[in-house]
Protein backbone atom coordinates (compact mmCIF):
# COMPACT_ATOMS: atom_id res chain seq x y z
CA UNK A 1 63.91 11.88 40.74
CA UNK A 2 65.37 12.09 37.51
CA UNK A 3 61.51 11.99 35.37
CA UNK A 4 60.37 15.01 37.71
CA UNK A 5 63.80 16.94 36.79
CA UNK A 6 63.54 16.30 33.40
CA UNK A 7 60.04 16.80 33.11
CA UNK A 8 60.61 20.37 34.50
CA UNK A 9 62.91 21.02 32.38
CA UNK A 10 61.13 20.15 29.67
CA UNK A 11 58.32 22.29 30.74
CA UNK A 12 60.27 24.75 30.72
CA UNK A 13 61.91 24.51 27.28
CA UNK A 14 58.21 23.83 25.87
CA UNK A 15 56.92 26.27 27.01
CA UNK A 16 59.15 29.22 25.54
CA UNK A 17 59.79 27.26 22.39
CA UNK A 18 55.66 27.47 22.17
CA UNK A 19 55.47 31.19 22.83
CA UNK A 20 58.26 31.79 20.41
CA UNK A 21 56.91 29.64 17.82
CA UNK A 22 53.79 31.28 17.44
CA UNK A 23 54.67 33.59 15.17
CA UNK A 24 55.84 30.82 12.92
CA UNK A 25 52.58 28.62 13.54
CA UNK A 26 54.78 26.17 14.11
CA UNK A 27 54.20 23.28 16.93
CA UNK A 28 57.59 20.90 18.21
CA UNK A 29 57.00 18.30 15.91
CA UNK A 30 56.11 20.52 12.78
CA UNK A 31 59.34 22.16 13.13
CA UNK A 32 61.57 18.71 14.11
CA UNK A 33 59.99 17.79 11.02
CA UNK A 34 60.66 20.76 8.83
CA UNK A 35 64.47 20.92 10.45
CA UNK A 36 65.14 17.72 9.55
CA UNK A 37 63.96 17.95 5.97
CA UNK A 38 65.97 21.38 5.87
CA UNK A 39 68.96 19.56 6.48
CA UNK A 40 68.36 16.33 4.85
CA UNK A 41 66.48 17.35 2.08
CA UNK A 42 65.38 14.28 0.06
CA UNK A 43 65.02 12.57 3.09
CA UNK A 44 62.36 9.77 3.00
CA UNK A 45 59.32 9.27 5.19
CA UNK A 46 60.88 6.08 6.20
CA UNK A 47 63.90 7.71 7.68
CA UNK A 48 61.99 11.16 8.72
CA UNK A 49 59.82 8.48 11.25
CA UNK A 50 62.87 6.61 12.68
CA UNK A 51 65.19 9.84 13.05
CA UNK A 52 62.28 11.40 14.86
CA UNK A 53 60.61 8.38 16.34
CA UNK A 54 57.38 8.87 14.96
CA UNK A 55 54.50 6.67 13.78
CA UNK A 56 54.13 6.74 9.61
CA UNK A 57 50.79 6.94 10.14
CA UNK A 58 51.27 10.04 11.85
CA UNK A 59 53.71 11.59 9.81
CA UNK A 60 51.04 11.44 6.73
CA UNK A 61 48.69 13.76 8.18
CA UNK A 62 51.34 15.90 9.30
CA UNK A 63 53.06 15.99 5.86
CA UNK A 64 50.07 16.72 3.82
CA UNK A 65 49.32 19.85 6.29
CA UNK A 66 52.94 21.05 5.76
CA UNK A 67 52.04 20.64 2.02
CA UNK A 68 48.82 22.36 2.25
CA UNK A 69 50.72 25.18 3.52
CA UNK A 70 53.22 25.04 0.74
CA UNK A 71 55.89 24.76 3.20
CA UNK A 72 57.26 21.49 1.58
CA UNK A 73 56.99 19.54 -1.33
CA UNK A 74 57.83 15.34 -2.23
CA UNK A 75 59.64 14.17 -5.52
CA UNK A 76 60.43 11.41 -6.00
CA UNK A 77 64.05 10.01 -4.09
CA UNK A 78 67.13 10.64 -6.92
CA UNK A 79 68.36 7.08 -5.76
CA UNK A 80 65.54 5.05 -5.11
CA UNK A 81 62.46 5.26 -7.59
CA UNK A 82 60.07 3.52 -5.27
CA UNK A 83 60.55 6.39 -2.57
CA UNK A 84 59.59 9.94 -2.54
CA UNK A 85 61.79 12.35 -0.89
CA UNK A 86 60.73 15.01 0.86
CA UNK A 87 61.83 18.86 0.29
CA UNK A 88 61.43 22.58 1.61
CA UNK A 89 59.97 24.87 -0.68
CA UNK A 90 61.24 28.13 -0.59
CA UNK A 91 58.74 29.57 1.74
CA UNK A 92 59.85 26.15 4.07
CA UNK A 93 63.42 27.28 4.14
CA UNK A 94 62.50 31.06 4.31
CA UNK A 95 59.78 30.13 7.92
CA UNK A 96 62.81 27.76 8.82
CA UNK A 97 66.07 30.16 8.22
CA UNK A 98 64.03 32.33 10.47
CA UNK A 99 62.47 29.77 13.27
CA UNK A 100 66.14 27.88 13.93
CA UNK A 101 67.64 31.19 14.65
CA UNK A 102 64.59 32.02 17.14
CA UNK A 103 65.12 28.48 18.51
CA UNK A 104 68.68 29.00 18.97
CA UNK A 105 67.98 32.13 20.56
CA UNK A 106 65.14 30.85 22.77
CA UNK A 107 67.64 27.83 23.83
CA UNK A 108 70.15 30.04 24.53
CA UNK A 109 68.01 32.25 26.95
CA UNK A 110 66.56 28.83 28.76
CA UNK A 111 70.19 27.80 29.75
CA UNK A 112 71.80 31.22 29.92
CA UNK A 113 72.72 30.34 33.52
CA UNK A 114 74.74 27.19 32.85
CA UNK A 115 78.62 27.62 31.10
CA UNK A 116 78.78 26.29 27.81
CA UNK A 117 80.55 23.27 29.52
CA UNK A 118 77.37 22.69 31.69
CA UNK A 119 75.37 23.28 28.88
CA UNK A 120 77.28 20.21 26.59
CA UNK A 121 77.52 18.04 29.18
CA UNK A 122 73.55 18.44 30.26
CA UNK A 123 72.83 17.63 26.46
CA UNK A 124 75.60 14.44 26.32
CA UNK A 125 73.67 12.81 29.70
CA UNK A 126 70.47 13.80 27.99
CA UNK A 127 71.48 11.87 25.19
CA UNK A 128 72.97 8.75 27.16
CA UNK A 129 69.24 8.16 29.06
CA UNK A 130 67.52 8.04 25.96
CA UNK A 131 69.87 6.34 23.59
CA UNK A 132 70.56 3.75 26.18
């Protein structure tokens, strides 16, 4: 079945992306979050929750902990004066320089068996179940 296979996989990809975020106190969504900001910076809530399909109400809580660890900061969006856009401050994109290259490291070690043409294909069917 294709949930069971990629649930396992999943599992799998979890659960080193867990171990080797712990250093980084850093859970999946935390750093989807922070990686998105990184490279979007300015990025609004609105488009942070659709990019990432999360509730706002969710994203609050988990924006005003990423605060509280002064690992980003909101200004208000150069374009748009109604929005606030959301930033890294430098000890954001110091944690994240440092966490994407242990999570491309970490990937790279969960698909190490499959050839890099495996490997793009797997994420290009990935892609085609859940974008429809």
């Amino acid at each position: 079945l294709l949930g069971y296979n990629a649930r396992r996989a999943a599992l799998t990809a979890i659960g080193r992306f867990l171990e080797d975020m712990a250093p980084f106190n850093l859970r999946p969504v935390e750093f989807s979050v922070l990686s998105v900001i990184r490279h979007n910076p300015g990025v609004t809530s609105r488009l942070l929750c659709a990019t990432l399909g999360l509730q706002p109400p969710n994203l609050v809580g988990l924006v005003r902990r990423l605060e509280a660890r002064a690992l980003l900061r909101r200004k208000p969006h150069p374009q748009d004066g109604r929005a606030v856009g959301l930033y890294l401050s430098a000890a954001g994109e110091r944690l994240m320089l440092q966490a994407e290259h242990t999570v491309s490291e970490t990937e790279a070690a969960v698909v190490a068996h499959l050839s890099e043409g495996e490997r793009r294909t797997l994420i290009r069917l990935l892609q085609k179940v859940y974008r429809g």
